[in-house]
PDB file of N, CA and C in Angstrom:
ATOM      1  N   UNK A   1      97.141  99.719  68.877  1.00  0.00           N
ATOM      2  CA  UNK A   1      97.456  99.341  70.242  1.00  0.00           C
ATOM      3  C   UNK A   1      96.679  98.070  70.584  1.00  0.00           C
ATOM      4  N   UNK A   2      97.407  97.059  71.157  1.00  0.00           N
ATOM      5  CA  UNK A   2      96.904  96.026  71.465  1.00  0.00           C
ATOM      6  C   UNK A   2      95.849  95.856  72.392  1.00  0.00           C
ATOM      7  N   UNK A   3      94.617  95.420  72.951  1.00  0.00           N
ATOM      8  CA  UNK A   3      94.067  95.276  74.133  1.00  0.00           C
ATOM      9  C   UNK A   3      94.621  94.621  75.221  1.00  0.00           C
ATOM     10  N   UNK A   4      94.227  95.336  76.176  1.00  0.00           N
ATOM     11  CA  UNK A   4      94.846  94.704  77.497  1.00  0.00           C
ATOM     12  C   UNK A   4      94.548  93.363  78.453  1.00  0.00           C
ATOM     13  N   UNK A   5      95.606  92.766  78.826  1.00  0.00           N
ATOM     14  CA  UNK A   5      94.664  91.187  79.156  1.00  0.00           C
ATOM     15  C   UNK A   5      94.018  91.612  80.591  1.00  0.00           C
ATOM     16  N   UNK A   6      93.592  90.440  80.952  1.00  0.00           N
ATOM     17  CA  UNK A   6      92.484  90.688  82.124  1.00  0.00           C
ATOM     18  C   UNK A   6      93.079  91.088  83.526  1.00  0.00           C
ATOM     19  N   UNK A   7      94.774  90.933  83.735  1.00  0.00           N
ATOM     20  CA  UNK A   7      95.616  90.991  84.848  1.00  0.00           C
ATOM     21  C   UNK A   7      95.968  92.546  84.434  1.00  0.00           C
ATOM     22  N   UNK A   8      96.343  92.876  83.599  1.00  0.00           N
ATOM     23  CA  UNK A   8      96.803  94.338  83.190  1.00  0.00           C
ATOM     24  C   UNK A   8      95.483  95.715  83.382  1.00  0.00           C
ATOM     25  N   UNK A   9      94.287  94.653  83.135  1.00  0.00           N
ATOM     26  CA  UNK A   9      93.158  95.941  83.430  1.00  0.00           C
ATOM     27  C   UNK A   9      92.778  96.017  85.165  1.00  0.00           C
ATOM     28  N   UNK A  10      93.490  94.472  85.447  1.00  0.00           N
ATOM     29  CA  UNK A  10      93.246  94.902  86.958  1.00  0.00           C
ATOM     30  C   UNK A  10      94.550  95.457  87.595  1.00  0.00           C
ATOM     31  N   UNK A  11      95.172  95.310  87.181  1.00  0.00           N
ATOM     32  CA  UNK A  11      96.472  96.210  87.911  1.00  0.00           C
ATOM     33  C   UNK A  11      96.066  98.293  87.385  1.00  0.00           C
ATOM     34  N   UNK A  12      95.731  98.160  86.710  1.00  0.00           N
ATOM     35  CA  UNK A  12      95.431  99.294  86.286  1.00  0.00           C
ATOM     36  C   UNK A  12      94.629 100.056  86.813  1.00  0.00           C
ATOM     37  N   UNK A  13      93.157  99.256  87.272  1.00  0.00           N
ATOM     38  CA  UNK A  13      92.118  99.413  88.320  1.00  0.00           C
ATOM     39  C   UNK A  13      92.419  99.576  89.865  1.00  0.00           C
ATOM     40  N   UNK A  14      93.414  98.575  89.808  1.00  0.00           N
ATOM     41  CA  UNK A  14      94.008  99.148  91.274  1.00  0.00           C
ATOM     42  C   UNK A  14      94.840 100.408  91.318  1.00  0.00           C
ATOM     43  N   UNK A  15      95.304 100.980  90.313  1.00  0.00           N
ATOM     44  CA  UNK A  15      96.785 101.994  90.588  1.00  0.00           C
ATOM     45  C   UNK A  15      95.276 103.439  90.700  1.00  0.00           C
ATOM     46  N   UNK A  16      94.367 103.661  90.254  1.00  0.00           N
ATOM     47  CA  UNK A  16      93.382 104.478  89.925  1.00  0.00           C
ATOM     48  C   UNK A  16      92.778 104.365  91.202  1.00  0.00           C
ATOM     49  N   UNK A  17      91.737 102.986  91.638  1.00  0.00           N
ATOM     50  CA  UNK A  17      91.605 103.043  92.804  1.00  0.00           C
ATOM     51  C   UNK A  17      92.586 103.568  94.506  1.00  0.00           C
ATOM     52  N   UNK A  18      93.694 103.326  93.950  1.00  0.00           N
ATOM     53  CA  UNK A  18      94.991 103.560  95.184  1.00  0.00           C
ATOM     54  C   UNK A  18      94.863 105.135  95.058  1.00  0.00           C
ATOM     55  N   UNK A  19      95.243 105.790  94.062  1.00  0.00           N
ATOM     56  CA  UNK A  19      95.104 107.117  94.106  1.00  0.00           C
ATOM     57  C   UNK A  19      94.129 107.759  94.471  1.00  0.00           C
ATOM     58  N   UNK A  20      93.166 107.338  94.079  1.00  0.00           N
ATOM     59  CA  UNK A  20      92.025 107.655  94.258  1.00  0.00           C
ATOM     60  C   UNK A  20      91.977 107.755  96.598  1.00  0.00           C
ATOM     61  N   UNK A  21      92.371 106.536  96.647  1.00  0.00           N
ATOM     62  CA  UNK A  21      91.877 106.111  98.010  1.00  0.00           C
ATOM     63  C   UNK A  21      92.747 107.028  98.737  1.00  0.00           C
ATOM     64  N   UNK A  22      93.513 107.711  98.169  1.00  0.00           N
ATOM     65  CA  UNK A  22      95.061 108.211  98.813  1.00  0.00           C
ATOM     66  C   UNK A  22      94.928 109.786  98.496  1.00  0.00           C
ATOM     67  N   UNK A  23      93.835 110.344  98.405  1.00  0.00           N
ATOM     68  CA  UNK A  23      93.532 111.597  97.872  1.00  0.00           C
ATOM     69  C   UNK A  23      93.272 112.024  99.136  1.00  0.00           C
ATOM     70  N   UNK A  24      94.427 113.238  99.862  1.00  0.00           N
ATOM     71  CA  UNK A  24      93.845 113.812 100.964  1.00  0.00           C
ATOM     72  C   UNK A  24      94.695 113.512 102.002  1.00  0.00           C
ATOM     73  N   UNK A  25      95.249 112.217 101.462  1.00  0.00           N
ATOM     74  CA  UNK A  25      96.921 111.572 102.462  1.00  0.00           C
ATOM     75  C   UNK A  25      97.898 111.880 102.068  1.00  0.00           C
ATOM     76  N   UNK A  26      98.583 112.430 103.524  1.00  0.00           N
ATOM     77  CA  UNK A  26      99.837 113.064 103.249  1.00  0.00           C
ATOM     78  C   UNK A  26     101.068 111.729 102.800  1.00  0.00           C
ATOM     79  N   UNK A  27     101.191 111.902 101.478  1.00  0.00           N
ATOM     80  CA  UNK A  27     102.489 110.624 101.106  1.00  0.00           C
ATOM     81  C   UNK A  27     102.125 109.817 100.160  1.00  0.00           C
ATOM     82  N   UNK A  28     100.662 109.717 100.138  1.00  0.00           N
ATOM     83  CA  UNK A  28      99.873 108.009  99.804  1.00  0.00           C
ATOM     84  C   UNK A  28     100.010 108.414  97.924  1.00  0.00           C
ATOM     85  N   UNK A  29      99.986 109.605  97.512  1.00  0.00           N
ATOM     86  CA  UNK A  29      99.965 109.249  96.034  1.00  0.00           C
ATOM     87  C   UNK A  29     101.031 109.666  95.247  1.00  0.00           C
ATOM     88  N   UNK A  30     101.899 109.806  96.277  1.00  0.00           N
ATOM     89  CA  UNK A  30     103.306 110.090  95.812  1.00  0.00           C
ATOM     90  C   UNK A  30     104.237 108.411  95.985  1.00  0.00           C
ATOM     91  N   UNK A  31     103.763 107.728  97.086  1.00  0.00           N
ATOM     92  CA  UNK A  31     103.952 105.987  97.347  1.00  0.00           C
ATOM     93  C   UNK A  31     103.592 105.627  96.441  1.00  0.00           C
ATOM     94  N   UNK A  32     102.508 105.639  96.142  1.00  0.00           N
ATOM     95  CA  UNK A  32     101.626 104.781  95.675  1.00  0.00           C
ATOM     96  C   UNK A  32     102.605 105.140  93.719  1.00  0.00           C
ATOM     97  N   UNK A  33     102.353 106.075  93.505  1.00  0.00           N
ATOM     98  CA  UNK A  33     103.706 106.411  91.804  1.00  0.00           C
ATOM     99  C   UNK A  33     104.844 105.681  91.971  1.00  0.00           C
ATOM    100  N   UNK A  34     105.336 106.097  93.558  1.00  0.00           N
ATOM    101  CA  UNK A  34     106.640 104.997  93.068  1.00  0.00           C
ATOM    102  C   UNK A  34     106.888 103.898  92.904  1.00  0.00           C
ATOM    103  N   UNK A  35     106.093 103.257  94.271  1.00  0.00           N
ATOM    104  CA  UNK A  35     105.626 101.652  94.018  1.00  0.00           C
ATOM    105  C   UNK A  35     105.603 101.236  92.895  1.00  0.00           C
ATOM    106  N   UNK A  36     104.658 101.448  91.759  1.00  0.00           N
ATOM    107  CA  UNK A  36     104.130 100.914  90.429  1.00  0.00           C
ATOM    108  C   UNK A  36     105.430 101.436  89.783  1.00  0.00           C
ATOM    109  N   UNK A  37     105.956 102.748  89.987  1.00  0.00           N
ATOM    110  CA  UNK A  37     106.784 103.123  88.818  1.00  0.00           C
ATOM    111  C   UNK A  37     107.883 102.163  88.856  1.00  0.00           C
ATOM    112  N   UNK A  38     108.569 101.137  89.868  1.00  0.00           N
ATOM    113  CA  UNK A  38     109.547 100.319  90.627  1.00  0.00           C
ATOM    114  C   UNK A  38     109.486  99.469  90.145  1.00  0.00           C
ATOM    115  N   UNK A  39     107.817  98.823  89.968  1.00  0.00           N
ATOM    116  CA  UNK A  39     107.910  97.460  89.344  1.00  0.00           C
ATOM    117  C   UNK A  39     107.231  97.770  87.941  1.00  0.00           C
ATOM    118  N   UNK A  40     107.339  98.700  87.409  1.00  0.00           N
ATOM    119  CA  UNK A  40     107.025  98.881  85.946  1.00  0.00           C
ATOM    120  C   UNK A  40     107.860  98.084  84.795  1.00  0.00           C
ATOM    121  N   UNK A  41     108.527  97.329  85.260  1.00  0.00           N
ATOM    122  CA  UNK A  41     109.657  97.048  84.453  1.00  0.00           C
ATOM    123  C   UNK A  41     109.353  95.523  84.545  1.00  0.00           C
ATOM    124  N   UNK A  42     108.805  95.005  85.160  1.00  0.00           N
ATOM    125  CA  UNK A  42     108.452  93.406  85.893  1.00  0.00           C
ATOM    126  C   UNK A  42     108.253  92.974  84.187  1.00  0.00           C
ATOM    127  N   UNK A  43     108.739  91.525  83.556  1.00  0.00           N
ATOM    128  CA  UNK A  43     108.459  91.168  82.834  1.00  0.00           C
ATOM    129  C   UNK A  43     106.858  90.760  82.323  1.00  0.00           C
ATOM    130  N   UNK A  44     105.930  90.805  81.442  1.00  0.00           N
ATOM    131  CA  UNK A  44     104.710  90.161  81.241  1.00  0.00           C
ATOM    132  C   UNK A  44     104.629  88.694  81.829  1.00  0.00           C
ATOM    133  N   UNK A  45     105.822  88.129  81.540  1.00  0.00           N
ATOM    134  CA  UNK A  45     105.738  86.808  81.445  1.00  0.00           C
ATOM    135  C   UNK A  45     106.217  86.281  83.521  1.00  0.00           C
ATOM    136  N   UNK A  46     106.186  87.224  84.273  1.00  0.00           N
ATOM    137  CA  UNK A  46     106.446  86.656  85.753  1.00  0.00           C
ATOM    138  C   UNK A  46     104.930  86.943  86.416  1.00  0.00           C
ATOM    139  N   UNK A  47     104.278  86.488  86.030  1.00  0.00           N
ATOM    140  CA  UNK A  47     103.075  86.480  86.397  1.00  0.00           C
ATOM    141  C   UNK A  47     102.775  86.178  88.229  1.00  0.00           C
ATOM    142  N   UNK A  48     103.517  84.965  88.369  1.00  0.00           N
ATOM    143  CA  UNK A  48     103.559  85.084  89.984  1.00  0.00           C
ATOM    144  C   UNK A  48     103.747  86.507  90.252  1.00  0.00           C
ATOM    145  N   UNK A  49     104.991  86.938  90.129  1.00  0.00           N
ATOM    146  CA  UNK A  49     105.141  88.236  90.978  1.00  0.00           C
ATOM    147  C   UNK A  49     104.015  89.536  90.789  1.00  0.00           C
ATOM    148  N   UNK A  50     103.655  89.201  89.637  1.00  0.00           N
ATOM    149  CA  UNK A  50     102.993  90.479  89.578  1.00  0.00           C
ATOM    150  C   UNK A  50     101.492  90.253  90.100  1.00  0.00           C
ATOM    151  N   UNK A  51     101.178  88.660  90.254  1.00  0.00           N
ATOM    152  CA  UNK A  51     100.053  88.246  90.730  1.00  0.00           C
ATOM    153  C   UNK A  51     100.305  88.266  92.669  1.00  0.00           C
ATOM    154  N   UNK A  52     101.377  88.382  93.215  1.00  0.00           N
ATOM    155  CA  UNK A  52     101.772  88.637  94.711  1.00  0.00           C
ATOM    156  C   UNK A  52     101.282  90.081  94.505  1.00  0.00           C
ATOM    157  N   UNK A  53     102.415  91.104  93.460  1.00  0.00           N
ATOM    158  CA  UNK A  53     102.141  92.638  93.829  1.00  0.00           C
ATOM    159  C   UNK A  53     100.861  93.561  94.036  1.00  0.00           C
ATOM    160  N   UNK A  54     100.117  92.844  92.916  1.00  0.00           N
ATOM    161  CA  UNK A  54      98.563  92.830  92.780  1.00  0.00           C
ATOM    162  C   UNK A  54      97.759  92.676  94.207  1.00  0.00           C
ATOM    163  N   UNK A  55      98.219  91.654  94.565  1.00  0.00           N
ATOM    164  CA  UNK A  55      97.311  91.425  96.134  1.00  0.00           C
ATOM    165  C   UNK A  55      97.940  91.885  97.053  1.00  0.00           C
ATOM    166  N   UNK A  56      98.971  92.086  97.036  1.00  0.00           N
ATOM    167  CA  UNK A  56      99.865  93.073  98.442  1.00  0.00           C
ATOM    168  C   UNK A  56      98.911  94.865  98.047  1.00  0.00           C
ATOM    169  N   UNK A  57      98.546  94.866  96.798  1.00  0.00           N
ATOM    170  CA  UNK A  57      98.231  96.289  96.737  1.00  0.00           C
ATOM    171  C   UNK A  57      96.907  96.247  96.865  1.00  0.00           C
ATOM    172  N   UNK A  58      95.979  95.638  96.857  1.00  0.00           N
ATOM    173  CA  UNK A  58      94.565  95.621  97.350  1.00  0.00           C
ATOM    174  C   UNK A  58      94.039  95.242  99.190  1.00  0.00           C
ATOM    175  N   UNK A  59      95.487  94.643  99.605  1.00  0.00           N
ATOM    176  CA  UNK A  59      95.728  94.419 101.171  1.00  0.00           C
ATOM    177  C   UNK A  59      95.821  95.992 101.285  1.00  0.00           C
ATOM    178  N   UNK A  60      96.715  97.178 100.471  1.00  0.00           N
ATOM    179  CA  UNK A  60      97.181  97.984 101.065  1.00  0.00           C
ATOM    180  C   UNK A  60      95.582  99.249 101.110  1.00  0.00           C
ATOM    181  N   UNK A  61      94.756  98.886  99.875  1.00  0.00           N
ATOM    182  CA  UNK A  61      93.950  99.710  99.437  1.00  0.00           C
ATOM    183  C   UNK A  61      92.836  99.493 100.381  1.00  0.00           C
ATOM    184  N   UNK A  62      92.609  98.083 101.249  1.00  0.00           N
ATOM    185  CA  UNK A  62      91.851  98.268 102.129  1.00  0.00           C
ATOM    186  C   UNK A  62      91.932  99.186 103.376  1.00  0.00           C
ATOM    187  N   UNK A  63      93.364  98.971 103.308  1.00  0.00           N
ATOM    188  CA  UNK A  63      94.031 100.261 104.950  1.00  0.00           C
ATOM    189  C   UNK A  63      93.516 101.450 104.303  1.00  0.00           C
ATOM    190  N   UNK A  64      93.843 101.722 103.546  1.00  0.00           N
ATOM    191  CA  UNK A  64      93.872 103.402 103.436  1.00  0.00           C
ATOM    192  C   UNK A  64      92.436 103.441 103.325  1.00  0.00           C
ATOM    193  N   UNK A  65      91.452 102.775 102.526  1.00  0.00           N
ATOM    194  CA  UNK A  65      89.980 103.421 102.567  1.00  0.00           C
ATOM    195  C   UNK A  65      89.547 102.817 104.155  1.00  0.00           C
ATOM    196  N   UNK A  66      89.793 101.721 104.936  1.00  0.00           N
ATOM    197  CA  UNK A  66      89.565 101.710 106.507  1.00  0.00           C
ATOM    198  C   UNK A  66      88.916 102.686 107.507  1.00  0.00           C
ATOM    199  N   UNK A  67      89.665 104.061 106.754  1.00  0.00           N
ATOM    200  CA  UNK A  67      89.160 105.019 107.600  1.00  0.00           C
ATOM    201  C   UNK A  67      90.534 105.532 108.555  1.00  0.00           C
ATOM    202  N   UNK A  68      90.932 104.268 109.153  1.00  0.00           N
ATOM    203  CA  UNK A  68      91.931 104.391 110.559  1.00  0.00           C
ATOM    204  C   UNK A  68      93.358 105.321 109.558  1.00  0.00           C
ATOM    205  N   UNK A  69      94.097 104.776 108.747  1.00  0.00           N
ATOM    206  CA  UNK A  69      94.688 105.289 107.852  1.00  0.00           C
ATOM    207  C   UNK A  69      95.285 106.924 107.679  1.00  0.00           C
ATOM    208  N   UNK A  70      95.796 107.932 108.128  1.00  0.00           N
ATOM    209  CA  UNK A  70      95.706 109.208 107.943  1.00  0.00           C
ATOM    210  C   UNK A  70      96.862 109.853 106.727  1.00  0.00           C
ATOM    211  N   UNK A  71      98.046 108.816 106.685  1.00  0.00           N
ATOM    212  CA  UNK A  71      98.825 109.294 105.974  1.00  0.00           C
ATOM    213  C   UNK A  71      99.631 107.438 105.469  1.00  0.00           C
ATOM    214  N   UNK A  72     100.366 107.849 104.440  1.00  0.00           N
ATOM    215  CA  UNK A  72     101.311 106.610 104.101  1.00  0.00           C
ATOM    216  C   UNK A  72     102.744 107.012 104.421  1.00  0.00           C
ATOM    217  N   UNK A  73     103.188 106.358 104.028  1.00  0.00           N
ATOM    218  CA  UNK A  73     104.789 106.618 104.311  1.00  0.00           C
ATOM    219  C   UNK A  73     105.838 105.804 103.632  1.00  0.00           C
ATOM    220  N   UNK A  74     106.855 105.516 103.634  1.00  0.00           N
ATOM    221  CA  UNK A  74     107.617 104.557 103.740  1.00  0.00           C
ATOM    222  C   UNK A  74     108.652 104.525 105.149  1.00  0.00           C
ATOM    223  N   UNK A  75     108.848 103.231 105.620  1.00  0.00           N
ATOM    224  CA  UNK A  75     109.931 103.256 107.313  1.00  0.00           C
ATOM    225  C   UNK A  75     111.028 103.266 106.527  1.00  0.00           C
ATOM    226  N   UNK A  76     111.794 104.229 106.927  1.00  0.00           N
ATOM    227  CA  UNK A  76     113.299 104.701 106.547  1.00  0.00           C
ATOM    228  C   UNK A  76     113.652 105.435 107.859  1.00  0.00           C
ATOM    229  N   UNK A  77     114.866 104.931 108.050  1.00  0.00           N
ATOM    230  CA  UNK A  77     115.417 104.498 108.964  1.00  0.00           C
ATOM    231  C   UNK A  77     116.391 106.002 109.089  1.00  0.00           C
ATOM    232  N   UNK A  78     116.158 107.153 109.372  1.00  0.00           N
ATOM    233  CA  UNK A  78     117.562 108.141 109.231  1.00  0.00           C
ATOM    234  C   UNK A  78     118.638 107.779 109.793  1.00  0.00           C
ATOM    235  N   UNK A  79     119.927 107.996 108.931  1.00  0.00           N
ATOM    236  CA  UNK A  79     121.342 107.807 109.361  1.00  0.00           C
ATOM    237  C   UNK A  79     122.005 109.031 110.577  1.00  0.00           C
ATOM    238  N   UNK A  80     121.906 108.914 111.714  1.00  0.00           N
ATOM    239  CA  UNK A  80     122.472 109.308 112.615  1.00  0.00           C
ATOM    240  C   UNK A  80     123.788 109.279 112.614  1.00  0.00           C
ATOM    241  N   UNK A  81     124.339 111.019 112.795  1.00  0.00           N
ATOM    242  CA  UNK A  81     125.666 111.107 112.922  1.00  0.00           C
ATOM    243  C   UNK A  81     126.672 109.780 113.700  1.00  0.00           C
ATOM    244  N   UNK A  82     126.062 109.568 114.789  1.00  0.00           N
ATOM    245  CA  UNK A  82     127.083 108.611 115.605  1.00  0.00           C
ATOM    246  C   UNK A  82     127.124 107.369 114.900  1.00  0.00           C
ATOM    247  N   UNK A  83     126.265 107.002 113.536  1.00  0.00           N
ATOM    248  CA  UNK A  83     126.104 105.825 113.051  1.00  0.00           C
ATOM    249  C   UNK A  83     127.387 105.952 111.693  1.00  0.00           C
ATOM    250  N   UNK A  84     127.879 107.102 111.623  1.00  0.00           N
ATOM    251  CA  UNK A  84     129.104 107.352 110.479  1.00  0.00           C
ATOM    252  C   UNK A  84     130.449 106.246 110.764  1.00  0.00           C
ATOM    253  N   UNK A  85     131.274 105.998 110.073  1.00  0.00           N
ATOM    254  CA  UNK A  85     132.460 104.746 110.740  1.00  0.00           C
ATOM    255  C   UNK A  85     133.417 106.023 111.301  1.00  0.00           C
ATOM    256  N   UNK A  86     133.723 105.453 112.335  1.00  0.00           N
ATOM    257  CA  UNK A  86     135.113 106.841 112.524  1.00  0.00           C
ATOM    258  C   UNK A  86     134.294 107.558 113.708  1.00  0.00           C
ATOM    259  N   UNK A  87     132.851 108.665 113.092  1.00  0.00           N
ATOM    260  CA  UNK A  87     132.910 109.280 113.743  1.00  0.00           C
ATOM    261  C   UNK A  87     133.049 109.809 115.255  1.00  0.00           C
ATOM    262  N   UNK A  88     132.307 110.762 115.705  1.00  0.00           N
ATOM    263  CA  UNK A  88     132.416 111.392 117.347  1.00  0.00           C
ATOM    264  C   UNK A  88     131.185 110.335 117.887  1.00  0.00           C
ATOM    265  N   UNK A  89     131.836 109.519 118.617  1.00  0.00           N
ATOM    266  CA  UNK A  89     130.648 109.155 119.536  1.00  0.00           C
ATOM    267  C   UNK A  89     130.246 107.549 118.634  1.00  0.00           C
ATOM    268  N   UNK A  90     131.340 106.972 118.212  1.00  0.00           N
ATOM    269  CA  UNK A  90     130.801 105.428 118.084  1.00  0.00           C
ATOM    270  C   UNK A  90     131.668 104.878 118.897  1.00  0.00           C
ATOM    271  N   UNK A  91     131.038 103.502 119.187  1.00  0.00           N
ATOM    272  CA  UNK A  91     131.789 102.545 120.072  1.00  0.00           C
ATOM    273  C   UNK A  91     133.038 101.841 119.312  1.00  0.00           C
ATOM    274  N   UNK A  92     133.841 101.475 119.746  1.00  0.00           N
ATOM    275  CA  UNK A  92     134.881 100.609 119.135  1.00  0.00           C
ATOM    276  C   UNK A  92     134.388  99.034 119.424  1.00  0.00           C
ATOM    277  N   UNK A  93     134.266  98.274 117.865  1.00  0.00           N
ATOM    278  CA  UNK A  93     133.998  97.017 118.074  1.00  0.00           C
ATOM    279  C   UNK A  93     134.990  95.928 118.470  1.00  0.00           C
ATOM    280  N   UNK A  94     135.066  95.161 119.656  1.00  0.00           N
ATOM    281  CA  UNK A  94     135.600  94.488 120.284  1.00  0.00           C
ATOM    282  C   UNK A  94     135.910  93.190 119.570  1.00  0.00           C
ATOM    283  N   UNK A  95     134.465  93.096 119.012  1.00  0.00           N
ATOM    284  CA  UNK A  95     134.250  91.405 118.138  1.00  0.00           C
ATOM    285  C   UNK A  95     134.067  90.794 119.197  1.00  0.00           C
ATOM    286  N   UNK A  96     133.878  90.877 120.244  1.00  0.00           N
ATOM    287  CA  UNK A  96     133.681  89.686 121.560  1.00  0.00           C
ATOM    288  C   UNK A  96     132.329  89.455 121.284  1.00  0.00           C
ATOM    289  N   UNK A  97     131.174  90.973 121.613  1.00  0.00           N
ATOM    290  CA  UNK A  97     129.886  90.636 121.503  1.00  0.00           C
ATOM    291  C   UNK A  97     128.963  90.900 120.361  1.00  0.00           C
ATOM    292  N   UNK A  98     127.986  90.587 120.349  1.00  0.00           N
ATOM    293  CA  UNK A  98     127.087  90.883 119.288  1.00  0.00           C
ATOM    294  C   UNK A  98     126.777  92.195 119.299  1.00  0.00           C
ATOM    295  N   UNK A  99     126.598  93.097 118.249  1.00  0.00           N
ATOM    296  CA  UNK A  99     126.249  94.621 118.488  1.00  0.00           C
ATOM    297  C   UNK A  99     125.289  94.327 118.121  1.00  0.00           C
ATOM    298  N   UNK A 100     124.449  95.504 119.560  1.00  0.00           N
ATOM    299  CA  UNK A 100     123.094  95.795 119.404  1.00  0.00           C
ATOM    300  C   UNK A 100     122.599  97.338 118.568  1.00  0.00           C
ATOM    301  N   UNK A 101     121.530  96.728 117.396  1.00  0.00           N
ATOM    302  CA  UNK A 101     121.287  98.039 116.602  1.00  0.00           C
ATOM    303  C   UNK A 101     120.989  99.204 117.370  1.00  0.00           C
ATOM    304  N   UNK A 102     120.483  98.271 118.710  1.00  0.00           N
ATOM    305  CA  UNK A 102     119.645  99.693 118.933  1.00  0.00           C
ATOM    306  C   UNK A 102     120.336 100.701 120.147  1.00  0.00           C
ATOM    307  N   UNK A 103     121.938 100.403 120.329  1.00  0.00           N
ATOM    308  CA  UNK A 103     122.431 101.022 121.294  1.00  0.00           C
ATOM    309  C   UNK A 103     122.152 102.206 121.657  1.00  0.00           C
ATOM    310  N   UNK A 104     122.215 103.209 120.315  1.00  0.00           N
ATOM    311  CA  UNK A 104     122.422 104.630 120.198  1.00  0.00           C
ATOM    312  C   UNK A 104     121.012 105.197 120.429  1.00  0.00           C
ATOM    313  N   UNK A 105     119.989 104.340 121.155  1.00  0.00           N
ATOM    314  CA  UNK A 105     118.697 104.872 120.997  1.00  0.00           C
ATOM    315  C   UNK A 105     118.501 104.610 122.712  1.00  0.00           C
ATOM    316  N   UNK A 106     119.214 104.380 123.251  1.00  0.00           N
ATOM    317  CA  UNK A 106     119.097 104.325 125.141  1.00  0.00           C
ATOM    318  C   UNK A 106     118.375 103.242 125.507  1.00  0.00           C
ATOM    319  N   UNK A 107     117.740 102.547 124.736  1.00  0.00           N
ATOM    320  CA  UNK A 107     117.232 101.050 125.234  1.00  0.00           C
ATOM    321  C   UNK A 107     118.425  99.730 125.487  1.00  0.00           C
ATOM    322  N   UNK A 108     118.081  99.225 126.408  1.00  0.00           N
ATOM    323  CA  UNK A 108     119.053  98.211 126.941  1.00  0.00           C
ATOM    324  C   UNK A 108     119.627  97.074 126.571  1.00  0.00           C
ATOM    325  N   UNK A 109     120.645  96.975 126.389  1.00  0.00           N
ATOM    326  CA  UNK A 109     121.517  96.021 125.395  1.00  0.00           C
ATOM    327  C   UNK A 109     120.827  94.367 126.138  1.00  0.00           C
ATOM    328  N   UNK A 110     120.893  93.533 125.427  1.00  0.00           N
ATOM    329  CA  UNK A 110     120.156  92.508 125.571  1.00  0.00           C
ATOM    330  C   UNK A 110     121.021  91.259 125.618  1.00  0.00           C
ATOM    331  N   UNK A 111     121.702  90.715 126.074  1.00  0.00           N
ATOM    332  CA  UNK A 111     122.336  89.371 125.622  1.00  0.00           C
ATOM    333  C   UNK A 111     121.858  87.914 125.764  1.00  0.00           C
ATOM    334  N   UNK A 112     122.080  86.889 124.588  1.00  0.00           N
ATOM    335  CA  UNK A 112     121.486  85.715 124.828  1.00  0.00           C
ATOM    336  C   UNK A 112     121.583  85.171 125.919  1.00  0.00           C
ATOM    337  N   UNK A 113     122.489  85.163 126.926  1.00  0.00           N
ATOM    338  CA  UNK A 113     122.692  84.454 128.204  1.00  0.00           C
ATOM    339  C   UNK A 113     121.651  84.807 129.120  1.00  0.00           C
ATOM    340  N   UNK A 114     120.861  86.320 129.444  1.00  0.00           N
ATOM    341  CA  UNK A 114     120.114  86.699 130.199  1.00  0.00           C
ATOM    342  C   UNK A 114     120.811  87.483 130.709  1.00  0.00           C
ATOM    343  N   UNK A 115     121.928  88.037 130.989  1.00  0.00           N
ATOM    344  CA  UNK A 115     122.747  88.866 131.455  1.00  0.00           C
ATOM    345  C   UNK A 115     122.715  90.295 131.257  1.00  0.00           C
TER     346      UNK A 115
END
């Protein structure tokens, strides 16, 4: 087995540290597997990216040891029945105005004019 270069022992150091930091959070080391397992596939040779992923994950490892931190997550968005095409309870699109995402949530439709 080959030795590992100096970017591979720190990505490695971080996935140990993350778990580590995520021990006790509801989500954080089940994220934290998929994350890495996602970009496990990243070529050796794209070094930018894996030199971005690297520091997006030591940004993330400071939150969670912070203290403030209680759980991880990912924002996923649930699909609401009225959001189906067709179904009970969507609007019919006119094409006149811009649809607002956030109709179906009772906050107030917004238009560029001020109106």
């Amino acid at each position: 087995m080959s030795r590992h270069s100096r970017l591979q022992r720190q990505v490695l150091s971080l996935y140990r540290d993350l778990l580590r930091a995520g021990r006790g959070k509801p989500g954080a080391e089940a994220r934290v597997r998929a994350e890495f397992r996602q970009h496990a596939g990243l070529p050796r040779s794209d070094v930018l990216r894996i030199e971005y992923l690297y520091r997006r994950g030591r940004r993330q490892l400071q939150l969670l040891r912070s203290g403030h931190a209680t759980a991880m997550g990912a924002f996923v968005r649930p699909r609401a029945p009225t959001e189906e095409p067709g179904g009970v309870g969507s609007q019919p699109d006119d094409g006149d105005s811009p649809r607002n995402p956030h109709d179906s949530t009772g906050a107030p439709e917004t238009r560029p004019d001020g109106q």
